[in-house]
PDB file of N, CA and C in Angstrom:
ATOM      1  N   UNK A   1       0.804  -1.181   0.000  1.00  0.00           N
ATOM      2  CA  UNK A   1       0.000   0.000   0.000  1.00  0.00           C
ATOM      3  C   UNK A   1       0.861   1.265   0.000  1.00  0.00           C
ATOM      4  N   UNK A   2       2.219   1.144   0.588  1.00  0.00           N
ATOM      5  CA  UNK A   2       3.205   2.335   0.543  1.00  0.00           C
ATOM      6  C   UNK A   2       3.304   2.669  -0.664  1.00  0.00           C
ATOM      7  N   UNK A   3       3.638   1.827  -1.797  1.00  0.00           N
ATOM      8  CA  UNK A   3       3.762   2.213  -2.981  1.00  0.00           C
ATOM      9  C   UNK A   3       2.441   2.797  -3.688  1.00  0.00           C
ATOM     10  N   UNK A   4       1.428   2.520  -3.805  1.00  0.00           N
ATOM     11  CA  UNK A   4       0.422   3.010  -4.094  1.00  0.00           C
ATOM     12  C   UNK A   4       0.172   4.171  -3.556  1.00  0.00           C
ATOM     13  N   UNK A   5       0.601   4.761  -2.098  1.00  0.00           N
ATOM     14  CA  UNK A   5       0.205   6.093  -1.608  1.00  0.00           C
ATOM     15  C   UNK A   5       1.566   7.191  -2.364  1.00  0.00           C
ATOM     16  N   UNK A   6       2.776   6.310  -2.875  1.00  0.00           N
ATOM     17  CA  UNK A   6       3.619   7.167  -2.985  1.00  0.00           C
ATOM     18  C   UNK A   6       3.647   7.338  -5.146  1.00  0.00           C
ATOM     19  N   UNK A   7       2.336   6.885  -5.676  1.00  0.00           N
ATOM     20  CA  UNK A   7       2.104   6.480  -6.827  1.00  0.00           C
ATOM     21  C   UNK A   7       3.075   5.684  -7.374  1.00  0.00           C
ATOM     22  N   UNK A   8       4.048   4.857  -7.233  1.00  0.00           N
ATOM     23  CA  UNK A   8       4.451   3.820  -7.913  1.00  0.00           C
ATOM     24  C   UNK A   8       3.955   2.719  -8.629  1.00  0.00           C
ATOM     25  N   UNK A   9       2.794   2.693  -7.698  1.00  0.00           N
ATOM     26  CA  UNK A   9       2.356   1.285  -8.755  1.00  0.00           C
ATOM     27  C   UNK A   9       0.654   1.800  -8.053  1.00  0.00           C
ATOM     28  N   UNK A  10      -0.144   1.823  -9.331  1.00  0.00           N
ATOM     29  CA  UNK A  10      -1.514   1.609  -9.089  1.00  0.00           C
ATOM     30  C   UNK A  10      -2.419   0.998  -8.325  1.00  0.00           C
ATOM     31  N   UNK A  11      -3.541   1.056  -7.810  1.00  0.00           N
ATOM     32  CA  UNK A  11      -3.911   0.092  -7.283  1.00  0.00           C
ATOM     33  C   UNK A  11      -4.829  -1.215  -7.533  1.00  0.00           C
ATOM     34  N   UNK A  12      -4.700  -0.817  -9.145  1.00  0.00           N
ATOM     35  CA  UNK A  12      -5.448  -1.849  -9.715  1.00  0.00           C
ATOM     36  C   UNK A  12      -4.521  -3.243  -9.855  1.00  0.00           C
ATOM     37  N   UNK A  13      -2.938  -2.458  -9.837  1.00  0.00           N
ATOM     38  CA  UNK A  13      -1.859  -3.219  -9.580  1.00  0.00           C
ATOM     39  C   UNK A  13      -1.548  -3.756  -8.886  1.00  0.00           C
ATOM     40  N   UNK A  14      -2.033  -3.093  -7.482  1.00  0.00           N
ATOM     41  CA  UNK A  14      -1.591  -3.882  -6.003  1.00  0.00           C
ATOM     42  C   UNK A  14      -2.378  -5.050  -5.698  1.00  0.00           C
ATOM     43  N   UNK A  15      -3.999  -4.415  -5.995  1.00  0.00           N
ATOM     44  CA  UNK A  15      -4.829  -5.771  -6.201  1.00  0.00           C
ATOM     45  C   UNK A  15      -4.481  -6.878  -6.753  1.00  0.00           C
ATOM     46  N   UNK A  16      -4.086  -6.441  -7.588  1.00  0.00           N
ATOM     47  CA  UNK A  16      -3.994  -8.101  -8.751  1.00  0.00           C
ATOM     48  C   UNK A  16      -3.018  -8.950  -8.085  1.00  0.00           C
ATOM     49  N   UNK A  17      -1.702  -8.445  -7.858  1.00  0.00           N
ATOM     50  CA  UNK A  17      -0.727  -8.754  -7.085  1.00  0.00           C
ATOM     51  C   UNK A  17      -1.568  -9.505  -5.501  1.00  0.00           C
ATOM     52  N   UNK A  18      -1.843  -8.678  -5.137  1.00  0.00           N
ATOM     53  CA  UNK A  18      -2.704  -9.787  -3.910  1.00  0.00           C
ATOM     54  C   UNK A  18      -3.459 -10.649  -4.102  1.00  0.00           C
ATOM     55  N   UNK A  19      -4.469 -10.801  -5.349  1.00  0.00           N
ATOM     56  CA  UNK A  19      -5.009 -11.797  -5.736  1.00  0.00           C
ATOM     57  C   UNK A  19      -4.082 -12.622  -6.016  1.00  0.00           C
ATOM     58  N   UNK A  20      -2.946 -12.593  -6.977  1.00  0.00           N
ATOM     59  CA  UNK A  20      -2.260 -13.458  -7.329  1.00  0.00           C
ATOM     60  C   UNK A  20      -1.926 -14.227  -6.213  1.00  0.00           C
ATOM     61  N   UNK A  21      -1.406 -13.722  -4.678  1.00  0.00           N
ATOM     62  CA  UNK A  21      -0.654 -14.288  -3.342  1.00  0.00           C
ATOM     63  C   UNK A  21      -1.786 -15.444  -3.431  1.00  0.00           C
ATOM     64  N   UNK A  22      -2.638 -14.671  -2.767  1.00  0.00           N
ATOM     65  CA  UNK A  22      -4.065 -15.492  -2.567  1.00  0.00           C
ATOM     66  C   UNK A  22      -3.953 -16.699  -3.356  1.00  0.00           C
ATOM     67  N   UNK A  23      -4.211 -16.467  -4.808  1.00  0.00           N
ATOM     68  CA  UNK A  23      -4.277 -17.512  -5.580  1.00  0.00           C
ATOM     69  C   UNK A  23      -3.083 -18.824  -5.385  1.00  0.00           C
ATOM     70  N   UNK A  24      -2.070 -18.117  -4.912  1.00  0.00           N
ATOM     71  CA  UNK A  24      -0.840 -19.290  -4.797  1.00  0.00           C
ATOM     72  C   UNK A  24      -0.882 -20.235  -3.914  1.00  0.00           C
ATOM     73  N   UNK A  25      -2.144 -19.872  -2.727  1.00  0.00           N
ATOM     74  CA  UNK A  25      -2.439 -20.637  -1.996  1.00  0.00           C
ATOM     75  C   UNK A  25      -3.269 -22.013  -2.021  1.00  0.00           C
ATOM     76  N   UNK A  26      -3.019 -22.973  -1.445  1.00  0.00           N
ATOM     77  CA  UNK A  26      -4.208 -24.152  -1.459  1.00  0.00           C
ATOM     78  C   UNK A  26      -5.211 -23.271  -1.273  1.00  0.00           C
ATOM     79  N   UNK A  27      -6.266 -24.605  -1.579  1.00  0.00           N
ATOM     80  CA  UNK A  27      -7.585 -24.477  -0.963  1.00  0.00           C
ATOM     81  C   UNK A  27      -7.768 -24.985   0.435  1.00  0.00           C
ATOM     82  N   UNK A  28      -8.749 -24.260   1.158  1.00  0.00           N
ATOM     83  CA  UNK A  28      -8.906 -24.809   2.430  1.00  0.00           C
ATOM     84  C   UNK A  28      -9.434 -26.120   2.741  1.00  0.00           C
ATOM     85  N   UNK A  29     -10.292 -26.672   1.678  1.00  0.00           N
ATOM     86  CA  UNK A  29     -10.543 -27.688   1.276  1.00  0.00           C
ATOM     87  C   UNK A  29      -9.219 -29.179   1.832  1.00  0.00           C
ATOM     88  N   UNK A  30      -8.028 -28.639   1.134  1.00  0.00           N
ATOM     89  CA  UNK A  30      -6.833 -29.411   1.677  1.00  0.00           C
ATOM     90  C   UNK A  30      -6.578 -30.192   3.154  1.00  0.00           C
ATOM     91  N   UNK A  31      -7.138 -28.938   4.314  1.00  0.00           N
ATOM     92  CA  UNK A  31      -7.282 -29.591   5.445  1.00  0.00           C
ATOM     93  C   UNK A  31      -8.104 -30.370   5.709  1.00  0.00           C
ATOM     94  N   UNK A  32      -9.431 -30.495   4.934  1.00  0.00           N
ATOM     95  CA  UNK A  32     -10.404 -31.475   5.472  1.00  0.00           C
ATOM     96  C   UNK A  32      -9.720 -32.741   4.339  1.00  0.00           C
ATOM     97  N   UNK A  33      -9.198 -32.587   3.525  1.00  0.00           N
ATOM     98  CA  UNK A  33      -8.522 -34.109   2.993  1.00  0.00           C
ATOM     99  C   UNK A  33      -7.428 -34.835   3.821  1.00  0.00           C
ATOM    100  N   UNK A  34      -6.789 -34.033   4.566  1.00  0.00           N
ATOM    101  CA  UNK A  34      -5.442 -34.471   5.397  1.00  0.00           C
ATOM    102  C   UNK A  34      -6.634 -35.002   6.782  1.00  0.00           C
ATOM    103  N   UNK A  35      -7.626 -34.357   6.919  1.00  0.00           N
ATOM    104  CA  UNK A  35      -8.470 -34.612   8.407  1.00  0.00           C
ATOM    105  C   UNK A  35      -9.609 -36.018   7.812  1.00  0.00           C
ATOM    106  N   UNK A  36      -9.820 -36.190   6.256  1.00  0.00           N
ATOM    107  CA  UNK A  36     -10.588 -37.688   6.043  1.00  0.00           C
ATOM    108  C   UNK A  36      -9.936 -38.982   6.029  1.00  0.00           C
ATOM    109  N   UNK A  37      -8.252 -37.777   5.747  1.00  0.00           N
ATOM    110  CA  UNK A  37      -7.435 -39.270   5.298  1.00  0.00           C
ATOM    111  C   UNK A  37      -6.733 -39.626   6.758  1.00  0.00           C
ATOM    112  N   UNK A  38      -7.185 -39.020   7.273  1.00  0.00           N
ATOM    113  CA  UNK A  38      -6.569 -39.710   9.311  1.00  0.00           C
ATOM    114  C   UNK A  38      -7.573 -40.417   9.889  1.00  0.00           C
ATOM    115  N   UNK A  39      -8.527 -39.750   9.269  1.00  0.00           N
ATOM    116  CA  UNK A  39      -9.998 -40.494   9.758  1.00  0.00           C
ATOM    117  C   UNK A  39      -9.927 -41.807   9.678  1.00  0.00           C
ATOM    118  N   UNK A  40      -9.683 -42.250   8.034  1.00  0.00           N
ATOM    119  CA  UNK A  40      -9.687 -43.441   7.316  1.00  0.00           C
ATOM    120  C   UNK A  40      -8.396 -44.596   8.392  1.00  0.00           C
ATOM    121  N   UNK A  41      -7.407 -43.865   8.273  1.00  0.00           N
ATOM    122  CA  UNK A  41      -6.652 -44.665   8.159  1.00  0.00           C
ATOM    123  C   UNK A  41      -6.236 -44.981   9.947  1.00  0.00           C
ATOM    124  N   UNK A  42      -7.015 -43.808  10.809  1.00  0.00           N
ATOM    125  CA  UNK A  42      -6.615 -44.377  12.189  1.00  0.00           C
ATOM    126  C   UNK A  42      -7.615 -45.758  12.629  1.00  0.00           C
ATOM    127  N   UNK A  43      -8.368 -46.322  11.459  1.00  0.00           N
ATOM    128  CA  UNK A  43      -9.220 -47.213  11.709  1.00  0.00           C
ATOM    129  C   UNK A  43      -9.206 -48.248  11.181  1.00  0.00           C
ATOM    130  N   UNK A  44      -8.151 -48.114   9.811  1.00  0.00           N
ATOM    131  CA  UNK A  44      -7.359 -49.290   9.056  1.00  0.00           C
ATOM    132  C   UNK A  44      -6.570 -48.584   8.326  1.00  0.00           C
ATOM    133  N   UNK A  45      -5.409 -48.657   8.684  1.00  0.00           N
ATOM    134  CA  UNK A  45      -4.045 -47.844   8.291  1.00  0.00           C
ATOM    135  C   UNK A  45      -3.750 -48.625   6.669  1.00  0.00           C
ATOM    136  N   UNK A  46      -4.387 -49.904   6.589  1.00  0.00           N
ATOM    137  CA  UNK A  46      -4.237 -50.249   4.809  1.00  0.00           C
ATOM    138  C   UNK A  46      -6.090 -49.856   4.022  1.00  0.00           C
ATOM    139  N   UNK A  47      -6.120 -48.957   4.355  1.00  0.00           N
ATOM    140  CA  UNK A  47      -7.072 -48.567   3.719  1.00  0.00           C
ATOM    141  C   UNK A  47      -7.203 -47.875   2.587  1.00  0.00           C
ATOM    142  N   UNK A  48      -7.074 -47.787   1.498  1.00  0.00           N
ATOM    143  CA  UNK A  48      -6.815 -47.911   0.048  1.00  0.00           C
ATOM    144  C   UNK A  48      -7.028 -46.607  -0.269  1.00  0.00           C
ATOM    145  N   UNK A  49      -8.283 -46.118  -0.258  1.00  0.00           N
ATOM    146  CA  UNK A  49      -8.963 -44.816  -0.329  1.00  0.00           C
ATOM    147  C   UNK A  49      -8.110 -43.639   0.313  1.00  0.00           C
ATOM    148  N   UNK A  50      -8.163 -44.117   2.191  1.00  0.00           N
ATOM    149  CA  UNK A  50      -7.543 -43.076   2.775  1.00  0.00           C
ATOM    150  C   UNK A  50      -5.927 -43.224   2.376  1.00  0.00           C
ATOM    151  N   UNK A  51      -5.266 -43.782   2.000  1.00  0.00           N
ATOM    152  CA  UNK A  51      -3.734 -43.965   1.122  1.00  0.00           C
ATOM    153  C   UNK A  51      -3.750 -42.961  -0.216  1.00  0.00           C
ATOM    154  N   UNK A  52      -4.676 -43.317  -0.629  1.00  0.00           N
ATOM    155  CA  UNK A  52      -4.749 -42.247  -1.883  1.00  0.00           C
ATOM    156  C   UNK A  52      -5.066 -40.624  -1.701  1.00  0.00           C
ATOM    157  N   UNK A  53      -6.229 -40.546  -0.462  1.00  0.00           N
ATOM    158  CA  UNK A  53      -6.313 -39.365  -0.189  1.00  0.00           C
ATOM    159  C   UNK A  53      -4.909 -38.537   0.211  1.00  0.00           C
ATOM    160  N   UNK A  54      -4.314 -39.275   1.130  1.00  0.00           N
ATOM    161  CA  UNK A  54      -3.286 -39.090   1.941  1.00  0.00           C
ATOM    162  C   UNK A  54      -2.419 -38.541   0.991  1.00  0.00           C
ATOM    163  N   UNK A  55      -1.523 -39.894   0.091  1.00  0.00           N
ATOM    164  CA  UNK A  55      -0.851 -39.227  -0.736  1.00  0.00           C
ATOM    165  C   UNK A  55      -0.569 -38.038  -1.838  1.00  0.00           C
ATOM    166  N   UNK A  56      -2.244 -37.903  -1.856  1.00  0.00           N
ATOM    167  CA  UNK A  56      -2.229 -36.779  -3.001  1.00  0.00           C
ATOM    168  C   UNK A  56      -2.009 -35.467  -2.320  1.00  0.00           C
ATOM    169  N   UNK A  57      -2.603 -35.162  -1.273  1.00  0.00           N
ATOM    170  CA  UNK A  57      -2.531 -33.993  -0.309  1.00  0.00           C
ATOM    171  C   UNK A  57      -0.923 -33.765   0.158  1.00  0.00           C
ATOM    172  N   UNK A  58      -0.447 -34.667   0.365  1.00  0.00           N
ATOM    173  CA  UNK A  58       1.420 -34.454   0.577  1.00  0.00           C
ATOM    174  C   UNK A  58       1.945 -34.260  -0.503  1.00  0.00           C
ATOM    175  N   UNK A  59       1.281 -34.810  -1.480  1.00  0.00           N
ATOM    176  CA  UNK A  59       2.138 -34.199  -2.901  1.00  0.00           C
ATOM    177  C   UNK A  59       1.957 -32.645  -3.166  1.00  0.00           C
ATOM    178  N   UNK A  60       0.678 -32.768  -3.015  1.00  0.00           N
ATOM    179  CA  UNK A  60      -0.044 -30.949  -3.279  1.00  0.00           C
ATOM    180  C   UNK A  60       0.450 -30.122  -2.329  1.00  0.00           C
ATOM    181  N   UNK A  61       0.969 -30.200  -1.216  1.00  0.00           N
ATOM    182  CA  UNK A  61       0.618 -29.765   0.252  1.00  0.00           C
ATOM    183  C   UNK A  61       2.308 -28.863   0.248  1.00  0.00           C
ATOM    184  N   UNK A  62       2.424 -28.123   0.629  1.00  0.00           N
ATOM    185  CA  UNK A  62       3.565 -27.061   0.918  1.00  0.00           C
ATOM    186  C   UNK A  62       3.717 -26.746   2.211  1.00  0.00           C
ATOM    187  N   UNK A  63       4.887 -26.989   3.211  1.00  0.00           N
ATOM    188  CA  UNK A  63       4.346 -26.448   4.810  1.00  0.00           C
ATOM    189  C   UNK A  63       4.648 -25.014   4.713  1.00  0.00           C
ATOM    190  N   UNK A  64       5.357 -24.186   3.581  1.00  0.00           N
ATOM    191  CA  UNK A  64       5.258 -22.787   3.636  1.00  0.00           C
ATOM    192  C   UNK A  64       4.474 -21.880   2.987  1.00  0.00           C
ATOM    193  N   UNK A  65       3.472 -23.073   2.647  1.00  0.00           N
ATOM    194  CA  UNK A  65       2.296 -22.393   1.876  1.00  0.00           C
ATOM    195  C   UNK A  65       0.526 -22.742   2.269  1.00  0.00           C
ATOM    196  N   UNK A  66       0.510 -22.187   4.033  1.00  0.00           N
ATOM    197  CA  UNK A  66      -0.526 -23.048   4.323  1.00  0.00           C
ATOM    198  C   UNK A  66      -1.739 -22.494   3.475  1.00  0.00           C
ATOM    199  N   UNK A  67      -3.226 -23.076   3.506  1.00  0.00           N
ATOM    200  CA  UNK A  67      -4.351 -22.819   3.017  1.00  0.00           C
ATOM    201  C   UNK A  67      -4.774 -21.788   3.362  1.00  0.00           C
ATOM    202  N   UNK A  68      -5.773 -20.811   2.758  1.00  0.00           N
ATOM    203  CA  UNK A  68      -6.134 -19.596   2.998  1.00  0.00           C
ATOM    204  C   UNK A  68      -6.559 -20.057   4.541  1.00  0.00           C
ATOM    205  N   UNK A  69      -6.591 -18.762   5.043  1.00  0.00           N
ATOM    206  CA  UNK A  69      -7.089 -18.799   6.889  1.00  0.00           C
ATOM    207  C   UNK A  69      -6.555 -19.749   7.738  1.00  0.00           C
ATOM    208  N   UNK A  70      -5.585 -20.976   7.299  1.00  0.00           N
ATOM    209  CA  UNK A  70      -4.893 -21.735   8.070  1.00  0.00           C
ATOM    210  C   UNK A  70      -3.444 -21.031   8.860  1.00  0.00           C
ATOM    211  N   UNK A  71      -3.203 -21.452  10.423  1.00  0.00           N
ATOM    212  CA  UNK A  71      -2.244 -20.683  10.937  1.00  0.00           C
ATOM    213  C   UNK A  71      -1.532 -21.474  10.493  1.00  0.00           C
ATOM    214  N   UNK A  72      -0.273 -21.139  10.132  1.00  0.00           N
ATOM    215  CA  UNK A  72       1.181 -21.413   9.351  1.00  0.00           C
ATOM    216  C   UNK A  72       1.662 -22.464  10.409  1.00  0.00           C
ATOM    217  N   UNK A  73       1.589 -22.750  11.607  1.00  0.00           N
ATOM    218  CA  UNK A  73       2.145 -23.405  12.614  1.00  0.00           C
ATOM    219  C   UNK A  73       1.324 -24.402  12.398  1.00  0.00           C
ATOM    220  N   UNK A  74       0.231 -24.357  12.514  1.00  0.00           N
ATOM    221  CA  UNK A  74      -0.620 -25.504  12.835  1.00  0.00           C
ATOM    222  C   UNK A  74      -0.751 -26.004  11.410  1.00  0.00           C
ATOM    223  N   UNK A  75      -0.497 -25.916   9.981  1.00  0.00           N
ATOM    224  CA  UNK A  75      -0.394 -26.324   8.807  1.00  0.00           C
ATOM    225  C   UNK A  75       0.929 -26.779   8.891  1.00  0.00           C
ATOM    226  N   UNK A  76       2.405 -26.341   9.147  1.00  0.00           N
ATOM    227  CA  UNK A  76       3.845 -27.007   9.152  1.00  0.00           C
ATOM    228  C   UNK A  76       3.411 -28.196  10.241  1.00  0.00           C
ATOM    229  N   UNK A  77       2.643 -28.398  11.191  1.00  0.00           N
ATOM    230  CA  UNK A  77       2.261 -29.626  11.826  1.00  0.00           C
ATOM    231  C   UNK A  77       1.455 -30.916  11.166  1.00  0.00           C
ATOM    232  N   UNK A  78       0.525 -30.084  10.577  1.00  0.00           N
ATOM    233  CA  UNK A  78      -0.115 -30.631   9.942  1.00  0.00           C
ATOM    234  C   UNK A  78       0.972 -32.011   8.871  1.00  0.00           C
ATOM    235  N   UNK A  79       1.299 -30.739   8.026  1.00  0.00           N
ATOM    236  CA  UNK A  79       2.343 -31.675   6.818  1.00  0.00           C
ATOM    237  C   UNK A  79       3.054 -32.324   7.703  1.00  0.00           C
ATOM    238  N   UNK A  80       3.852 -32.227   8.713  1.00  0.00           N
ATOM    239  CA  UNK A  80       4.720 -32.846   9.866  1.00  0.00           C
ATOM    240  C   UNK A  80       4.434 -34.516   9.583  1.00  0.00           C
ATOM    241  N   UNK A  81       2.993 -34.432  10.057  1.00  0.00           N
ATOM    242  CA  UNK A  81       2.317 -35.768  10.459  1.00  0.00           C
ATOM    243  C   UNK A  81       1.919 -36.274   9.522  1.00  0.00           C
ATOM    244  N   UNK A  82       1.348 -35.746   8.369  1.00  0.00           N
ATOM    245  CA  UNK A  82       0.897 -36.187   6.961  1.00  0.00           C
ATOM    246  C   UNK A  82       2.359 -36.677   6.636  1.00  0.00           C
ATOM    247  N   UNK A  83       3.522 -36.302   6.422  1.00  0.00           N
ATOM    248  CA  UNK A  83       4.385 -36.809   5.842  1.00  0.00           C
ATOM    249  C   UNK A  83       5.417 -38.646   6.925  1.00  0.00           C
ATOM    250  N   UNK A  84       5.229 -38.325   8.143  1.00  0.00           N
ATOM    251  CA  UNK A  84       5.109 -39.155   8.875  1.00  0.00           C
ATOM    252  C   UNK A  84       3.877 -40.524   8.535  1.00  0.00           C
ATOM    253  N   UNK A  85       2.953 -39.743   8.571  1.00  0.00           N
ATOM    254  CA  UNK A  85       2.208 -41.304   8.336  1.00  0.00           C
ATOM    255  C   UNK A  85       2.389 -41.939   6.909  1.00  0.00           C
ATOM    256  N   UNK A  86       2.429 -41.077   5.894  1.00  0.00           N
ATOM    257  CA  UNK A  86       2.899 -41.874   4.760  1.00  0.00           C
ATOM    258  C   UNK A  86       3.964 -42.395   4.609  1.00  0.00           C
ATOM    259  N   UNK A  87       5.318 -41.923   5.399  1.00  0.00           N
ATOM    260  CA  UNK A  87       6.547 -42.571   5.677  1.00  0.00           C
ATOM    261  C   UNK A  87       5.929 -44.433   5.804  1.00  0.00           C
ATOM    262  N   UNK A  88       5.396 -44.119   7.111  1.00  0.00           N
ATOM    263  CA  UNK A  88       5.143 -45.252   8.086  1.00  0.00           C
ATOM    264  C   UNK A  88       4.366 -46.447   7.124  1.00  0.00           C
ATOM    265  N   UNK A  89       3.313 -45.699   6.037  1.00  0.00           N
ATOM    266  CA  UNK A  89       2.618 -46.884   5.392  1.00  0.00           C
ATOM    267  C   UNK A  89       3.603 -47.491   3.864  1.00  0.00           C
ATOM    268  N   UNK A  90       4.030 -46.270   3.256  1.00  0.00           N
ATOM    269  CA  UNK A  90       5.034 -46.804   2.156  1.00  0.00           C
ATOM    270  C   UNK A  90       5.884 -46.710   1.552  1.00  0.00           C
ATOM    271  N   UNK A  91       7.085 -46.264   3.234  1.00  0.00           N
ATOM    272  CA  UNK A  91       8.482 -46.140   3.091  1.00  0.00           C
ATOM    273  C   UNK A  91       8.991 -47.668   3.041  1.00  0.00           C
ATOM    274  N   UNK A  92       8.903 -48.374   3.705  1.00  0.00           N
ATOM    275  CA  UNK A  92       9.644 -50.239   3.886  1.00  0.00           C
ATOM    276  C   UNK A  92       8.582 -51.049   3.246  1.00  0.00           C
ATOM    277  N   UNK A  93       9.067 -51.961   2.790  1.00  0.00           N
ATOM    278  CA  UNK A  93       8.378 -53.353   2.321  1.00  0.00           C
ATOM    279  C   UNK A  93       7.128 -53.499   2.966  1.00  0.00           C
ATOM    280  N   UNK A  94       7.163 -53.657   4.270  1.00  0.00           N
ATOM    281  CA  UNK A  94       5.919 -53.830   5.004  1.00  0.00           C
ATOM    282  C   UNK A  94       5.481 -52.126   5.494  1.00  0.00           C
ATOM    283  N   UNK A  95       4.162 -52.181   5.943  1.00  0.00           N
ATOM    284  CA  UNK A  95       3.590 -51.087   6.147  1.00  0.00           C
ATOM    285  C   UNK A  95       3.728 -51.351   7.969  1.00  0.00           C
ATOM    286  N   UNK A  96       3.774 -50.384   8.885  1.00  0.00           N
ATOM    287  CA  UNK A  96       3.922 -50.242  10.243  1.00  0.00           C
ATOM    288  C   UNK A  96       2.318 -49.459  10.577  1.00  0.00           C
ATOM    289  N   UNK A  97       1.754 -50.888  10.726  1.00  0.00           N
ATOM    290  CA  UNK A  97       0.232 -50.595  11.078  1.00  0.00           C
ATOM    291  C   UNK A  97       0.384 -49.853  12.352  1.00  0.00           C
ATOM    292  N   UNK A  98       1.395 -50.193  13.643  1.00  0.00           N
ATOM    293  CA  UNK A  98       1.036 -49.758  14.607  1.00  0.00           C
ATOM    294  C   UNK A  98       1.186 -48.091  14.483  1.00  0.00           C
ATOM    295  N   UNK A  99       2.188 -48.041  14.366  1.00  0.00           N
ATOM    296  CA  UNK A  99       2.962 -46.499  14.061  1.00  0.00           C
ATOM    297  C   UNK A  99       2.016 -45.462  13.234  1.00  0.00           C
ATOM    298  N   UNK A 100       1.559 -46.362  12.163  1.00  0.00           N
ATOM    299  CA  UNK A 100       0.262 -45.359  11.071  1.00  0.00           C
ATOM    300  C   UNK A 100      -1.013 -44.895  11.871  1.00  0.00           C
ATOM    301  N   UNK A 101      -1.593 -46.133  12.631  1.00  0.00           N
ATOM    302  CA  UNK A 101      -2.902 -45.680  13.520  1.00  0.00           C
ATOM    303  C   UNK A 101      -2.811 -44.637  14.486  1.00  0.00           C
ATOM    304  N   UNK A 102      -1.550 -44.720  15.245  1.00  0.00           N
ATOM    305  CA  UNK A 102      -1.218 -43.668  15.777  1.00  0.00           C
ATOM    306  C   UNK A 102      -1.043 -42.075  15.913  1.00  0.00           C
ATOM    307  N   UNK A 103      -0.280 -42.061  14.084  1.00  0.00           N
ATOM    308  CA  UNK A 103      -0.118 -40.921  13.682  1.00  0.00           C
ATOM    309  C   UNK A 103      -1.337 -40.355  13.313  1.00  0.00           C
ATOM    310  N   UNK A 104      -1.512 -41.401  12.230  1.00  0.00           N
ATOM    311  CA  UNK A 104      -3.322 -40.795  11.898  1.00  0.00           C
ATOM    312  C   UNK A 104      -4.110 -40.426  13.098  1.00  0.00           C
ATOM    313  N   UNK A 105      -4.251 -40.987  14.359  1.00  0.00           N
ATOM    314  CA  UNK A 105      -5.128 -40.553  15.060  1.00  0.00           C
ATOM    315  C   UNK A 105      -4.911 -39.067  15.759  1.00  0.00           C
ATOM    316  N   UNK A 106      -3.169 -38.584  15.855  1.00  0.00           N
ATOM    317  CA  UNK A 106      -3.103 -37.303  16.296  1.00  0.00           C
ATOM    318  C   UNK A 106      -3.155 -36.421  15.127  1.00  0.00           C
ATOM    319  N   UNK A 107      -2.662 -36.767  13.838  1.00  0.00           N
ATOM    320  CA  UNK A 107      -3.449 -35.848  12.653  1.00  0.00           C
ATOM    321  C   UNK A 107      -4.838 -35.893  12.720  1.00  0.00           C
ATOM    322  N   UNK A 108      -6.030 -36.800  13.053  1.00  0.00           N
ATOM    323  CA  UNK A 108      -7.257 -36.433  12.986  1.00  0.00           C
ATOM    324  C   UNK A 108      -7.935 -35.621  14.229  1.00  0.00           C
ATOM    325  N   UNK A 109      -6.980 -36.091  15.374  1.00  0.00           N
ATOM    326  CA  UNK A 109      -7.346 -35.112  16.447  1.00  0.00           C
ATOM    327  C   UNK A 109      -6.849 -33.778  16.524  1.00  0.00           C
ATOM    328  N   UNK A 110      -5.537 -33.634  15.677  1.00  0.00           N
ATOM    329  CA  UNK A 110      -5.401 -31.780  15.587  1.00  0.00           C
ATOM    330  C   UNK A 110      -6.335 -30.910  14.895  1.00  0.00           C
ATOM    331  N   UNK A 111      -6.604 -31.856  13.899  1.00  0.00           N
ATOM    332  CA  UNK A 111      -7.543 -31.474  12.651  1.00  0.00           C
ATOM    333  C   UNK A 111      -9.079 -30.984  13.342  1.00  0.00           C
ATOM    334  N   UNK A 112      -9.626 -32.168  14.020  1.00  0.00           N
ATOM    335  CA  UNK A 112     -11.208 -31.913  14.559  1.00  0.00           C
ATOM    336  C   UNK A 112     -11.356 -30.678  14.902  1.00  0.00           C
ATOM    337  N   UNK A 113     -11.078 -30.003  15.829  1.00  0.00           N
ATOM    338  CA  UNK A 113     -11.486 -28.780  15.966  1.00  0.00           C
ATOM    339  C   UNK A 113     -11.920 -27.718  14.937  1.00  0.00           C
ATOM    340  N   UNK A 114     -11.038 -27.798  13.573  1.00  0.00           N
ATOM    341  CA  UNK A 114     -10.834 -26.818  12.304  1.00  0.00           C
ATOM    342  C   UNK A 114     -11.894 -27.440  11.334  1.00  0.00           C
ATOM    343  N   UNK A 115     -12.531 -28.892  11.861  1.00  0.00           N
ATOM    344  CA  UNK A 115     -13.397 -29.215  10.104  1.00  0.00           C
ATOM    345  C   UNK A 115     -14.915 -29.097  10.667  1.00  0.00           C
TER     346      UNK A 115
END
């Protein structure tokens, strides 16, 4: 806005530019996929669906780019644990059921409050 009061750049300019930020962001949408796919999987950690949900959201997912209105802390946690439980289901040969139910269940319990 400094620049705009000092006419450097317009403000049809500054807008767009903030839309653009905006736009670089997920959708908020993102957290309730990281909060279905803990759901799923703190209840069967080989659960096919919540594996797919899971993985696609860590692929998409940025911890320095949380979702609109998400606090930046509680999104770098978020990915924390999202990237942890997918470790746990298909980093080794075998999947670590115990370790996955676990994680999933404190990713779905950080999550509850926000969905």
């Amino acid at each position: 806005m400094d620049m705009v009061e000092n006419g450097e750049v317009g403000l049809a300019e500054a807008l767009d530019e903030e839309a653009d930020a905006d736009d670089d962001r997920l959708p908020f949408e993102t957290l309730t996929v990281f909060f279905l796919a803990g759901d799923r999987l703190r209840r069967d950690p080989l659960d096919a669906n919540g594996l797919e949900q899971l993985l696609e959201a860590v692929d998409a997912a940025e911890s320095e780019r949380p979702p609109y209105g998400v606090d930046v802390r509680l999104w770098k946690r978020v990915c924390e644990l999202a990237d942890e439980l997918a470790g746990a289901l298909v980093d080794d040969d075998t999947p670590d059921e115990d370790a996955a139910m676990d994680i999933a269940e404190e990713l779905h319990d950080l999550l509850r409050p926000y969905i």
